[in-house]
Protein backbone atom coordinates (compact mmCIF):
# COMPACT_ATOMS: atom_id res chain seq x y z
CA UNK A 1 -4.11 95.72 25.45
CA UNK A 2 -0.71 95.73 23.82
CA UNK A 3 0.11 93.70 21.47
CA UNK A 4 3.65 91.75 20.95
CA UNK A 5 5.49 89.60 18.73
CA UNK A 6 6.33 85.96 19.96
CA UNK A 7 9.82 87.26 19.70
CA UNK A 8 9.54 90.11 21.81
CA UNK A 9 7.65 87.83 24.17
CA UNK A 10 10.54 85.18 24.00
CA UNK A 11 12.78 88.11 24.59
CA UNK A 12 11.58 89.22 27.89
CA UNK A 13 10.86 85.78 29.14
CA UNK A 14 14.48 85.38 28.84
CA UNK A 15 14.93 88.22 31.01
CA UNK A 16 12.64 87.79 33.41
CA UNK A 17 14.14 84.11 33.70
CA UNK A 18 17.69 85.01 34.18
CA UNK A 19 16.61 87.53 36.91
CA UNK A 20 20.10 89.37 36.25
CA UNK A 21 20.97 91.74 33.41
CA UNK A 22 22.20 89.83 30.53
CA UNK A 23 23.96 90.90 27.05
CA UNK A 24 23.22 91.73 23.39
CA UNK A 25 24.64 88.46 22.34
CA UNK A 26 23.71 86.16 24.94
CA UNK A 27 20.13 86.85 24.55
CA UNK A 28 20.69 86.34 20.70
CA UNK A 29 22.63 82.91 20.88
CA UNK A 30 19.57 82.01 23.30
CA UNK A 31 16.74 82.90 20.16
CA UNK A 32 18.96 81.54 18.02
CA UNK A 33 18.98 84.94 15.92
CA UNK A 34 21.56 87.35 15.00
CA UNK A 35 22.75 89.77 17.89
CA UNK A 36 21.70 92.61 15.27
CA UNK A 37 17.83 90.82 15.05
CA UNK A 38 18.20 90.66 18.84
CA UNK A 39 19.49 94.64 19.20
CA UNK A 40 16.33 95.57 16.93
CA UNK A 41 14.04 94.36 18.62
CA UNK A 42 15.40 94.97 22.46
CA UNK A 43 15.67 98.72 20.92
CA UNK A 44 12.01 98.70 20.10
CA UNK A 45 11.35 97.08 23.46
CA UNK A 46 13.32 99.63 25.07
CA UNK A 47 11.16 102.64 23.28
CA UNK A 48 8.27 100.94 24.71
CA UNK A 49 9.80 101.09 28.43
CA UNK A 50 9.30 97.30 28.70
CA UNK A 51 13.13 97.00 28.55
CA UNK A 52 16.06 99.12 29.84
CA UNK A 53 19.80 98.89 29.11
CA UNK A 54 23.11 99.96 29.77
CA UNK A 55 26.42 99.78 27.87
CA UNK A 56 29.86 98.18 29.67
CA UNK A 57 32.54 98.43 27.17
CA UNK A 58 31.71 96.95 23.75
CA UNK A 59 28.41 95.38 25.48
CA UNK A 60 25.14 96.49 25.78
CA UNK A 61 23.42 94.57 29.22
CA UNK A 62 19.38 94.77 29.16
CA UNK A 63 16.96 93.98 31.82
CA UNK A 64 12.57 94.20 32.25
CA UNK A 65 11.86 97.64 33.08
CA UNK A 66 10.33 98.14 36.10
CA UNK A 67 8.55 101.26 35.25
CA UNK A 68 5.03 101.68 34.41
């Protein structure tokens, strides 16, 4: 069973709440945590394939994977 932090778990809560893609900074201002604490650990998310993201401009949208 894996194991996750309660900020990785409030991460993709948020995402699976909002249902849409949503950005860097709105998921930090959400956590109330930097948008560099919230790119860290959406990174390590992403390595894990719970998370996947794409970059529009200067912004960097993420979503739950749907991958196994």
């Amino acid at each position: 069973m894996e194991e996750y932090s309660s900020l990785e778990r409030k991460i993709m809560s948020i995402l699976y709440s909002a249902g849409k893609p949503l950005p860097t900074e709105r998921i930090a201002k959400q956590l109330d945590i930097s948008r560099i604490t919230a790119k860290k650990y959406l990174i390590g998310l992403e390595k894990y394939k719970k998370v996947e993201s794409k970059k529009e401009g200067r912004a960097v949208y993420w979503w739950l994977s749907l991958k196994k």
